[in-house]
PDB file of N, CA and C in Angstrom:
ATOM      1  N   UNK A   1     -13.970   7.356  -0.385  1.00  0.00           N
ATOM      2  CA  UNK A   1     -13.038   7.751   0.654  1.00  0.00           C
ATOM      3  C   UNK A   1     -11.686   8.040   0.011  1.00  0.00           C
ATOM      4  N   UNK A   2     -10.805   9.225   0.492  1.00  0.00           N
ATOM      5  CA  UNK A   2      -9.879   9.381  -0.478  1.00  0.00           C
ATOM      6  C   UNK A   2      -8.498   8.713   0.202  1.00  0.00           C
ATOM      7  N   UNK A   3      -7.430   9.059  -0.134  1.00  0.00           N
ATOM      8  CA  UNK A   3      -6.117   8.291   0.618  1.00  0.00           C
ATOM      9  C   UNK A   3      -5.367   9.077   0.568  1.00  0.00           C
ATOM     10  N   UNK A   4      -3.978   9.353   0.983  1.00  0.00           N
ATOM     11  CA  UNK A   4      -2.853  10.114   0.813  1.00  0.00           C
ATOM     12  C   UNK A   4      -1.908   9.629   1.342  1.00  0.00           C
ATOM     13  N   UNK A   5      -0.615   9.723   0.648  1.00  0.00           N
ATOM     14  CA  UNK A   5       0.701   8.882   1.082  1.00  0.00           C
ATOM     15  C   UNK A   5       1.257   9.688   1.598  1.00  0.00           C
ATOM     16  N   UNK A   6       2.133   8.791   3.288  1.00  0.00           N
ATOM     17  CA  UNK A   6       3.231   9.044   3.746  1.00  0.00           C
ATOM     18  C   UNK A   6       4.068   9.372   2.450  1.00  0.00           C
ATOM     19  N   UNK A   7       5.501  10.522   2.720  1.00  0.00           N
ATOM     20  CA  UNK A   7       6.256  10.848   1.439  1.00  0.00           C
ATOM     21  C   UNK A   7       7.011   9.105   1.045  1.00  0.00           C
ATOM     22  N   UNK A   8       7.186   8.764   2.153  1.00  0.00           N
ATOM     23  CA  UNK A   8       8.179   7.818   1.663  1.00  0.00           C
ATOM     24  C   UNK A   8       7.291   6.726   0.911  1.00  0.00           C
ATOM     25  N   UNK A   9       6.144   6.178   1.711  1.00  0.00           N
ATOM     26  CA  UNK A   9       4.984   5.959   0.978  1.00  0.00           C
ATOM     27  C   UNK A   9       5.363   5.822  -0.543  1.00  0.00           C
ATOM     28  N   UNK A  10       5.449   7.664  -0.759  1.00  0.00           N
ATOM     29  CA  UNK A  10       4.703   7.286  -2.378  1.00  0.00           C
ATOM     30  C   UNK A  10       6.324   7.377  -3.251  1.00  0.00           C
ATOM     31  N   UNK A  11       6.927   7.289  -2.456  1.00  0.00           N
ATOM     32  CA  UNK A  11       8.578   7.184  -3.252  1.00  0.00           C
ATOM     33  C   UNK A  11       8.334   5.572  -3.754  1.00  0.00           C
ATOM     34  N   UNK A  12       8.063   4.970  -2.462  1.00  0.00           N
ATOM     35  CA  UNK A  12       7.966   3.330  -3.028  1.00  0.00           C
ATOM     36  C   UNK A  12       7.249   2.615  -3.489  1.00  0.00           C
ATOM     37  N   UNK A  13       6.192   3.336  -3.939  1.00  0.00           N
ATOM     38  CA  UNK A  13       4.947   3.160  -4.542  1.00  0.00           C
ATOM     39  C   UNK A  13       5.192   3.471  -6.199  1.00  0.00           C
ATOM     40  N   UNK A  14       6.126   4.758  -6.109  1.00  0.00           N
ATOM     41  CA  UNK A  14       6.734   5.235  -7.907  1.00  0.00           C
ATOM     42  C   UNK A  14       7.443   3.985  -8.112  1.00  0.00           C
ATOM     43  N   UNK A  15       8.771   3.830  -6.939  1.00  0.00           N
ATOM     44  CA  UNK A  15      10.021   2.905  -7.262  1.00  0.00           C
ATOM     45  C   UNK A  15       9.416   1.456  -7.404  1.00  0.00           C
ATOM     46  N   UNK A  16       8.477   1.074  -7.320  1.00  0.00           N
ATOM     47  CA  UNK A  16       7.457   0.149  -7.636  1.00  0.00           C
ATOM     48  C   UNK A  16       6.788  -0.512  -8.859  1.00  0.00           C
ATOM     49  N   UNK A  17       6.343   0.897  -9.376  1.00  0.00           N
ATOM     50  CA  UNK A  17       5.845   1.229 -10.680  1.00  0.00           C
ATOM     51  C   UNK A  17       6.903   0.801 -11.269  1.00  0.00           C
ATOM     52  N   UNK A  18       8.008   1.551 -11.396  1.00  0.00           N
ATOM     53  CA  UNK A  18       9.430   1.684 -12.463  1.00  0.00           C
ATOM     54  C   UNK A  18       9.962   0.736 -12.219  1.00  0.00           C
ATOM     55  N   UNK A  19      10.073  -0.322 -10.998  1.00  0.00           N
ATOM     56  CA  UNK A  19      10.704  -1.296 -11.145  1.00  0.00           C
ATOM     57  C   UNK A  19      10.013  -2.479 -12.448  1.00  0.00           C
ATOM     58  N   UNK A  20       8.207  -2.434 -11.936  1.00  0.00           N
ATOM     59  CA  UNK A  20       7.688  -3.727 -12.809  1.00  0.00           C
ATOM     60  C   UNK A  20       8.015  -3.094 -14.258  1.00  0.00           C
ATOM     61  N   UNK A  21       7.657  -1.941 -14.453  1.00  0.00           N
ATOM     62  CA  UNK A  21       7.765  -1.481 -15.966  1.00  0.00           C
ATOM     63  C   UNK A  21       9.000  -2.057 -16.386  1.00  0.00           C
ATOM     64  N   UNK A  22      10.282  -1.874 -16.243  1.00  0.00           N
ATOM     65  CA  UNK A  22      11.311  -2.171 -16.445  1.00  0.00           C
ATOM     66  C   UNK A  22      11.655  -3.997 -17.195  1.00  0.00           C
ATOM     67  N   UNK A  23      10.944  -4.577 -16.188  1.00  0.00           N
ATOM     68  CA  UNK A  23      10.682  -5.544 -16.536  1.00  0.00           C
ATOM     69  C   UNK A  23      10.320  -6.232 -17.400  1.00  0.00           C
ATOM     70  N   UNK A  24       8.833  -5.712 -17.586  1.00  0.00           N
ATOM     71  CA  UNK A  24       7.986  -5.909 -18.840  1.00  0.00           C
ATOM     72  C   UNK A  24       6.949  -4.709 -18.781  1.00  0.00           C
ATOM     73  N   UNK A  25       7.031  -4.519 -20.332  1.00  0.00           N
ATOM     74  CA  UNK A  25       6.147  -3.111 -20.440  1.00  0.00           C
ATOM     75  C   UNK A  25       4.823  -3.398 -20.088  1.00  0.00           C
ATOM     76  N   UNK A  26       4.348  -2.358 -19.657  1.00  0.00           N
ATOM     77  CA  UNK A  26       2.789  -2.811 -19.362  1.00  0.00           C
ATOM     78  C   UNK A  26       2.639  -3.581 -17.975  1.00  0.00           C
ATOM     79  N   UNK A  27       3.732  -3.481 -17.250  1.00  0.00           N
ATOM     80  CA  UNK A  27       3.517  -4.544 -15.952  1.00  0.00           C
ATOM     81  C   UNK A  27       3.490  -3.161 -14.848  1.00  0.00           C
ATOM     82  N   UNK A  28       4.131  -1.645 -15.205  1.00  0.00           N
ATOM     83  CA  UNK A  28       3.764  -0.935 -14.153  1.00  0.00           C
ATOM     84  C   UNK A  28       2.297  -0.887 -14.120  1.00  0.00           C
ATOM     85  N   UNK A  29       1.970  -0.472 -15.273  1.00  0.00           N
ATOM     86  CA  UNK A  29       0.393   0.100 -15.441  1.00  0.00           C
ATOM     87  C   UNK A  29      -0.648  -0.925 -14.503  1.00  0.00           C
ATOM     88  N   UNK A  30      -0.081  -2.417 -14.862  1.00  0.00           N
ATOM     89  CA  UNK A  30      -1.132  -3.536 -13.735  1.00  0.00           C
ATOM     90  C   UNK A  30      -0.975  -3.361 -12.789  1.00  0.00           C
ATOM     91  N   UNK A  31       0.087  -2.757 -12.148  1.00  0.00           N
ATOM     92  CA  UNK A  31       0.328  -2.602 -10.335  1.00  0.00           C
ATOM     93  C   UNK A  31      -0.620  -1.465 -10.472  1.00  0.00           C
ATOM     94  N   UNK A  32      -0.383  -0.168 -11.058  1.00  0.00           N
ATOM     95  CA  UNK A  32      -0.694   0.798 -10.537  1.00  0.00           C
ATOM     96  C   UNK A  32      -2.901   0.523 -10.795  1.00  0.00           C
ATOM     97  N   UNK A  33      -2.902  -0.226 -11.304  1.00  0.00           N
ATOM     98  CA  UNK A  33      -4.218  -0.885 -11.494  1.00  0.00           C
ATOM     99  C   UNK A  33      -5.113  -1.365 -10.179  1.00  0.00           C
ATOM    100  N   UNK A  34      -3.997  -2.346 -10.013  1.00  0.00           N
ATOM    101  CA  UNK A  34      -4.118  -3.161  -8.707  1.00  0.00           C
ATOM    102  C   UNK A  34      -4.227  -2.504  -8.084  1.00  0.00           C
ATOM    103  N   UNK A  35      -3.124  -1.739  -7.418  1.00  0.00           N
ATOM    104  CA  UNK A  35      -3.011  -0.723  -6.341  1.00  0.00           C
ATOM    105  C   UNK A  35      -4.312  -0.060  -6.258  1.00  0.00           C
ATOM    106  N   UNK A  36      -4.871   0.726  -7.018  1.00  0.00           N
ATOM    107  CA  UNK A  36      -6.280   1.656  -7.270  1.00  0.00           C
ATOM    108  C   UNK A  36      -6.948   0.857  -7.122  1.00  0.00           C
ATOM    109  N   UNK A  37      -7.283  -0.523  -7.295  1.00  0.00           N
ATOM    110  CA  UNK A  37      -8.298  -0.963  -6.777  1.00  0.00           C
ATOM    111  C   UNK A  37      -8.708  -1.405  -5.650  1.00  0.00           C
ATOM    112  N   UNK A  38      -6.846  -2.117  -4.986  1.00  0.00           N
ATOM    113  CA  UNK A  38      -7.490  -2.358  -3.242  1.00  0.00           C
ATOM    114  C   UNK A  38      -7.244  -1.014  -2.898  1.00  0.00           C
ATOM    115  N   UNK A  39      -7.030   0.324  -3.294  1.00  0.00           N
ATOM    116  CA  UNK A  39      -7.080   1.039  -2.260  1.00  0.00           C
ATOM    117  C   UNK A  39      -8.519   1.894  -2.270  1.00  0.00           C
ATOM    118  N   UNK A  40      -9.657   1.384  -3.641  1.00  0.00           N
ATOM    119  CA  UNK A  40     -10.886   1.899  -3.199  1.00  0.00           C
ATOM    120  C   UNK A  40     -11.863   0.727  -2.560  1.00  0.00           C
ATOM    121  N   UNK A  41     -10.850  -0.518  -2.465  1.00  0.00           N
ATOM    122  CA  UNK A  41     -11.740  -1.832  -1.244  1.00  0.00           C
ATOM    123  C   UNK A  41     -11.444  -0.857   0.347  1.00  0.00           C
ATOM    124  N   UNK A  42     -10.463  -0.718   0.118  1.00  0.00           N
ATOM    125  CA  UNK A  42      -9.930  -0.116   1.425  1.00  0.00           C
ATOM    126  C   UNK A  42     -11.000   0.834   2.124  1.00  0.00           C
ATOM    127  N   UNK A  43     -11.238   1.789   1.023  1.00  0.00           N
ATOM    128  CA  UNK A  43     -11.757   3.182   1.225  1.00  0.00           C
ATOM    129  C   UNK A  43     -13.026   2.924   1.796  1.00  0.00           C
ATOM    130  N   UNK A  44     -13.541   1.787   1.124  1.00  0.00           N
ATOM    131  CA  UNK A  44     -15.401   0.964   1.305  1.00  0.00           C
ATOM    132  C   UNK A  44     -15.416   0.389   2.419  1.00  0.00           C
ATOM    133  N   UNK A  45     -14.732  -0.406   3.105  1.00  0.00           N
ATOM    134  CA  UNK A  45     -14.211  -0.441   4.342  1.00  0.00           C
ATOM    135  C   UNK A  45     -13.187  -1.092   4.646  1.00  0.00           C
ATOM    136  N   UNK A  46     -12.790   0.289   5.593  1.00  0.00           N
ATOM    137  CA  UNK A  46     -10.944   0.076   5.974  1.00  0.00           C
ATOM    138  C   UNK A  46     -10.307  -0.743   7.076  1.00  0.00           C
ATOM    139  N   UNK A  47     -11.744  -1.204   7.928  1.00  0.00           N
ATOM    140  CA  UNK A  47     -11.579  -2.052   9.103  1.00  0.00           C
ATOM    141  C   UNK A  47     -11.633  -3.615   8.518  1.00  0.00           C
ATOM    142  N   UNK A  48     -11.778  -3.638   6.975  1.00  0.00           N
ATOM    143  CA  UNK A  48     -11.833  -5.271   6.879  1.00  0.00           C
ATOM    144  C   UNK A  48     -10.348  -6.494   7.093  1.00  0.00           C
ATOM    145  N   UNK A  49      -9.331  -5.404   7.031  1.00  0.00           N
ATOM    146  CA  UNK A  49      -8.113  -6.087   6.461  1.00  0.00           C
ATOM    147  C   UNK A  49      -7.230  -6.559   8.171  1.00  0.00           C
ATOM    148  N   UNK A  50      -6.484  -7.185   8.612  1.00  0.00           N
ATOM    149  CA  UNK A  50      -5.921  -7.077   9.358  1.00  0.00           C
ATOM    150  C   UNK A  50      -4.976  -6.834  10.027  1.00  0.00           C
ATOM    151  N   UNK A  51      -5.162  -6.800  11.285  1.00  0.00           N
ATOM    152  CA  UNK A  51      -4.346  -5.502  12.117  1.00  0.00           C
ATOM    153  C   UNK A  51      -3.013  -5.922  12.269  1.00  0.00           C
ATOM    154  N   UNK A  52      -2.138  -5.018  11.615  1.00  0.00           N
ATOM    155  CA  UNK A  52      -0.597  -5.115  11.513  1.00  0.00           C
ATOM    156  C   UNK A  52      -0.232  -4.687  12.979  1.00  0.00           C
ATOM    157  N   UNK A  53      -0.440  -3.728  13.242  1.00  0.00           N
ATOM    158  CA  UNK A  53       0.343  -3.091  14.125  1.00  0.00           C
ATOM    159  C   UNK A  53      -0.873  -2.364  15.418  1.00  0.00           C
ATOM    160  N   UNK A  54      -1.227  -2.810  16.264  1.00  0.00           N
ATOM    161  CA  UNK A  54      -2.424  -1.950  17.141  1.00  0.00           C
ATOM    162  C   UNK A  54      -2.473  -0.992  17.393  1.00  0.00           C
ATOM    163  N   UNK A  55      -2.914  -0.449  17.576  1.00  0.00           N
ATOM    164  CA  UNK A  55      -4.456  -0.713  17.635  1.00  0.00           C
ATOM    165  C   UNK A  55      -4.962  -0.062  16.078  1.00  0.00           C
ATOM    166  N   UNK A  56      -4.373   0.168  15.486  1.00  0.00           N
ATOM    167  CA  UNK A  56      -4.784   0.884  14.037  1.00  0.00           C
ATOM    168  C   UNK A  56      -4.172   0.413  12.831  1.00  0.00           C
ATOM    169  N   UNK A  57      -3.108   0.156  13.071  1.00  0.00           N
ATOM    170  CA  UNK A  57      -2.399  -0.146  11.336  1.00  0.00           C
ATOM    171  C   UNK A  57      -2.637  -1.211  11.077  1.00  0.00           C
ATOM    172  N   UNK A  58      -3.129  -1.424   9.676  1.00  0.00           N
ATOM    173  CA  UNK A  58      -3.606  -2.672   8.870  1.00  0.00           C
ATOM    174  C   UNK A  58      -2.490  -2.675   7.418  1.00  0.00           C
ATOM    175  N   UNK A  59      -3.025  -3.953   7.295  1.00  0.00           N
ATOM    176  CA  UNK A  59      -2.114  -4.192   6.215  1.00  0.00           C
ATOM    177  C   UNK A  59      -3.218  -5.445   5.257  1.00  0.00           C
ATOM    178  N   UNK A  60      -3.010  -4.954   3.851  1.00  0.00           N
ATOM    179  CA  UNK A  60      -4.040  -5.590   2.982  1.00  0.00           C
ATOM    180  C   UNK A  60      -3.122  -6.104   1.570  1.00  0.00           C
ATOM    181  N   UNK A  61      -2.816  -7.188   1.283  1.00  0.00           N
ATOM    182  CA  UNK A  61      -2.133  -7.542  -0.125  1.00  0.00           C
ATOM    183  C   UNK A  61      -2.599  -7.458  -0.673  1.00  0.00           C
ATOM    184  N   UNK A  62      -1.840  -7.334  -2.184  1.00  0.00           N
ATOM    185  CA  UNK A  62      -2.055  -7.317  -3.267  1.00  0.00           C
ATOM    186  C   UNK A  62      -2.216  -8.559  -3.768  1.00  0.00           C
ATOM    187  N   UNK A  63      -2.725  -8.723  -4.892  1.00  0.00           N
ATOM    188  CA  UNK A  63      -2.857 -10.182  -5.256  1.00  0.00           C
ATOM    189  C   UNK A  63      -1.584 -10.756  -6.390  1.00  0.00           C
ATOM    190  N   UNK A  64      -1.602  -9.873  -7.511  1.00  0.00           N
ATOM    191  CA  UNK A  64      -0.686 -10.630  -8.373  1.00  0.00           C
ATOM    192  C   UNK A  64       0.676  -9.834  -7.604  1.00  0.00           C
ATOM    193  N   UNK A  65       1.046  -8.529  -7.188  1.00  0.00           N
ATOM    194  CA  UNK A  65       2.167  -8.636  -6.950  1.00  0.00           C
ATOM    195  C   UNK A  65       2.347  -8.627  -5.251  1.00  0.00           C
ATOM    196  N   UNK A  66       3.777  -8.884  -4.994  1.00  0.00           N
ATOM    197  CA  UNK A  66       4.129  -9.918  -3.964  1.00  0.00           C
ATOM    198  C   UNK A  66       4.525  -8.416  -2.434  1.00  0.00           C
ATOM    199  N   UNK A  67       3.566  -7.485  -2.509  1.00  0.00           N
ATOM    200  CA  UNK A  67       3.427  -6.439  -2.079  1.00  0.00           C
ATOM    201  C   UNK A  67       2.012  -6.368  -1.133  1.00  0.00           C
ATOM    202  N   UNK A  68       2.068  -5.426  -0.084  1.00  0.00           N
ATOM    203  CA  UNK A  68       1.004  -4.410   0.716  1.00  0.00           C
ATOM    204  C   UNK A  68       0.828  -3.530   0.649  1.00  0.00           C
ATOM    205  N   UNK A  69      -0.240  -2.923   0.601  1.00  0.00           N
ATOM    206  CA  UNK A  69      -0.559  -1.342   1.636  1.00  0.00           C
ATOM    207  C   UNK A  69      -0.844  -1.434   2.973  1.00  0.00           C
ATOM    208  N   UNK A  70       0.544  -0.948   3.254  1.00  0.00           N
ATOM    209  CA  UNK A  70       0.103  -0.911   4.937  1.00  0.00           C
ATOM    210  C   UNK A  70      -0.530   0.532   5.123  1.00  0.00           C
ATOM    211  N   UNK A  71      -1.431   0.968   5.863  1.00  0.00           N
ATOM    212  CA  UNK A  71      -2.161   1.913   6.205  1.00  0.00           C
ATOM    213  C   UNK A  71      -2.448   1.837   7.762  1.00  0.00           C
ATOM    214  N   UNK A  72      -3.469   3.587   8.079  1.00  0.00           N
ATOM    215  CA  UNK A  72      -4.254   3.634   9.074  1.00  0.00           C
ATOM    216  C   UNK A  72      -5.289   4.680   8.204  1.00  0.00           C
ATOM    217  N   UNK A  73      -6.534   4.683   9.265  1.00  0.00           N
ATOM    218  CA  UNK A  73      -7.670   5.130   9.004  1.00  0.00           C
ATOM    219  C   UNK A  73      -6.962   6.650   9.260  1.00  0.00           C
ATOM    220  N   UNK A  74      -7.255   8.110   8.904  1.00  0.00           N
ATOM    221  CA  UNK A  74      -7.129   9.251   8.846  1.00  0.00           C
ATOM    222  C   UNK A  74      -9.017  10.143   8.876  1.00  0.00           C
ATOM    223  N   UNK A  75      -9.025  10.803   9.443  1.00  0.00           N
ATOM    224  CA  UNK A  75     -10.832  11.586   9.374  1.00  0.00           C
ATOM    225  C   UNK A  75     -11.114  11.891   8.115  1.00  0.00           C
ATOM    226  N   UNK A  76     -10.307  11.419   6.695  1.00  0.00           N
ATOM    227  CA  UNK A  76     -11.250  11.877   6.176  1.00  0.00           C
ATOM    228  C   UNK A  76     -10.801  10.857   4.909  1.00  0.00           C
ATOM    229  N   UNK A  77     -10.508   9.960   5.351  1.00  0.00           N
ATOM    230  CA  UNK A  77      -9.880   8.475   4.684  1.00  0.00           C
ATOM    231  C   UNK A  77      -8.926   7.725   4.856  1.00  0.00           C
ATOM    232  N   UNK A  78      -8.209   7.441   4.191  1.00  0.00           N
ATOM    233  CA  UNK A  78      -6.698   6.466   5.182  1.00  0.00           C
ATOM    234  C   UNK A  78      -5.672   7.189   4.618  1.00  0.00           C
ATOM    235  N   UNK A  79      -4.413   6.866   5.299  1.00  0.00           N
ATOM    236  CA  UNK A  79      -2.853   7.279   4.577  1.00  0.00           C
ATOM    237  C   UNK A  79      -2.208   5.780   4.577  1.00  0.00           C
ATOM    238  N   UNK A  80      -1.625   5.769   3.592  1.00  0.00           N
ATOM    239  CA  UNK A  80      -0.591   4.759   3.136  1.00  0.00           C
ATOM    240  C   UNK A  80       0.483   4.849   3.756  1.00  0.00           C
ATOM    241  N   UNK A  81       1.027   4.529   4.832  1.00  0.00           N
ATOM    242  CA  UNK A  81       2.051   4.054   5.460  1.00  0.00           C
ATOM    243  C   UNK A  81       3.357   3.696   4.596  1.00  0.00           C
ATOM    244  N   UNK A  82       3.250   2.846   3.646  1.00  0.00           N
ATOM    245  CA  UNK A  82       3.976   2.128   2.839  1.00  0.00           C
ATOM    246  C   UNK A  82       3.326   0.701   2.370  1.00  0.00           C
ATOM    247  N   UNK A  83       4.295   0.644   1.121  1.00  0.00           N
ATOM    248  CA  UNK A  83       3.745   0.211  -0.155  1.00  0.00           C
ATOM    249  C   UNK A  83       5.314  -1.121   0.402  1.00  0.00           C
ATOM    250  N   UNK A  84       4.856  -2.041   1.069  1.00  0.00           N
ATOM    251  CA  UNK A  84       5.458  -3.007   1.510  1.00  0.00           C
ATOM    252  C   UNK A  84       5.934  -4.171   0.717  1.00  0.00           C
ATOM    253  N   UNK A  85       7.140  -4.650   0.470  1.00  0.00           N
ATOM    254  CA  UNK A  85       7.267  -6.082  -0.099  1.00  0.00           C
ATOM    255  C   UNK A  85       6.748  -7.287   1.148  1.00  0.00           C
ATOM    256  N   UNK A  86       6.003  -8.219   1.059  1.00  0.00           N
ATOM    257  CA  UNK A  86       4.945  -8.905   1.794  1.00  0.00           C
ATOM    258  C   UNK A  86       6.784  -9.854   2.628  1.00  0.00           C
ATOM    259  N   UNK A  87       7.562 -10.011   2.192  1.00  0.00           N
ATOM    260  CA  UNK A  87       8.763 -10.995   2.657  1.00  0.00           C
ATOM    261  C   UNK A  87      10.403 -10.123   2.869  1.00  0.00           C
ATOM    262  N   UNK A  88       9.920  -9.463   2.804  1.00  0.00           N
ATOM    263  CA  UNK A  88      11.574  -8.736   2.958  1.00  0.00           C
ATOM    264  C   UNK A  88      11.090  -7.385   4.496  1.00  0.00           C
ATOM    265  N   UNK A  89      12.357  -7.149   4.603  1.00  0.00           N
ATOM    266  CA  UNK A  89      12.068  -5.932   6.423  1.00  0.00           C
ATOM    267  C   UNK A  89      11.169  -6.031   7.017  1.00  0.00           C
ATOM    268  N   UNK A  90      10.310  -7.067   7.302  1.00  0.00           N
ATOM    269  CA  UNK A  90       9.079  -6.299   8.141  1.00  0.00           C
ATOM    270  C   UNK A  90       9.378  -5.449   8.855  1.00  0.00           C
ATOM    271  N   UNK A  91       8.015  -4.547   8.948  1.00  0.00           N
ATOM    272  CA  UNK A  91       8.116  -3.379  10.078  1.00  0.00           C
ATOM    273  C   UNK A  91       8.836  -2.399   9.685  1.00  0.00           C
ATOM    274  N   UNK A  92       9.862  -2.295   9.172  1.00  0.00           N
ATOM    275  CA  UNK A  92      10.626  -0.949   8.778  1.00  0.00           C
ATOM    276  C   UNK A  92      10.580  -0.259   8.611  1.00  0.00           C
ATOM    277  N   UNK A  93       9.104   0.051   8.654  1.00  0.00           N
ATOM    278  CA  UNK A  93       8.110   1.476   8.068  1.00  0.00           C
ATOM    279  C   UNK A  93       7.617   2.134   9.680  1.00  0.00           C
ATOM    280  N   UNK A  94       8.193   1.434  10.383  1.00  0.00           N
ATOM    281  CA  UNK A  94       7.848   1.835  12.149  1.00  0.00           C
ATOM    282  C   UNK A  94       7.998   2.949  12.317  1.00  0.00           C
ATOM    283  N   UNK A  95       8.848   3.992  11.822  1.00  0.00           N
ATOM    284  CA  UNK A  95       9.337   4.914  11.764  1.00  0.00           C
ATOM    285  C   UNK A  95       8.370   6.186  11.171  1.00  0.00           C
ATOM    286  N   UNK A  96       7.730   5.770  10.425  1.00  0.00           N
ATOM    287  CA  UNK A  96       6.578   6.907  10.062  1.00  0.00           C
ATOM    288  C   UNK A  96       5.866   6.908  10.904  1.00  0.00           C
ATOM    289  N   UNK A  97       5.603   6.356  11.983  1.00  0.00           N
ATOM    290  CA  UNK A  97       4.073   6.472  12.855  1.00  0.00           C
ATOM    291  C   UNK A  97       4.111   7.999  13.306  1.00  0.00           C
TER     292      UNK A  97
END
């Protein structure tokens, strides 16, 4: 199943990347790891994670970093909503619906 990001989505999904890199080398590449992998759990099925927002938006963490993909299902896979910090704004992404 494939995915595609809201724009802002994938702004914070880069600013993400470049933040861990920054950090320590080799720490974007594990997000962007991570990331690719819950987002082909996602793809296998997208109804497992739970419902952020009803009747459709879900939201699924990441494990080592302290982040989500919030999503909805799309006909021909999901879109990424945003690439969420799990403790800071909730909801702030209300605005893309």
């Amino acid at each position: 199943m494939n995915y595609s990001f809201h724009s802002a989505a994938e702004a914070e999904f880069l600013e993400s990347v470049g933040y861990y890199e920054s950090k320590v080398p080799g720490l974007g590449g594990a997000f962007i790891g991570e990331f690719e992998a819950l987002a082909n759990l996602i793809g296998e099925s997208p109804k497992v994670w739970q419902v952020e927002l009803p009747p459709d938006i879900r939201r699924a963490h990441l494990h080592r970093f302290p982040l989500s993909i919030v999503y909805r299902e799309s006909p021909d896979g999901f879109q990424v909503l945003a690439v969420a910090h799990d403790r800071r704004r909730p909801q702030y992404w209300l605005g893309r619906l």
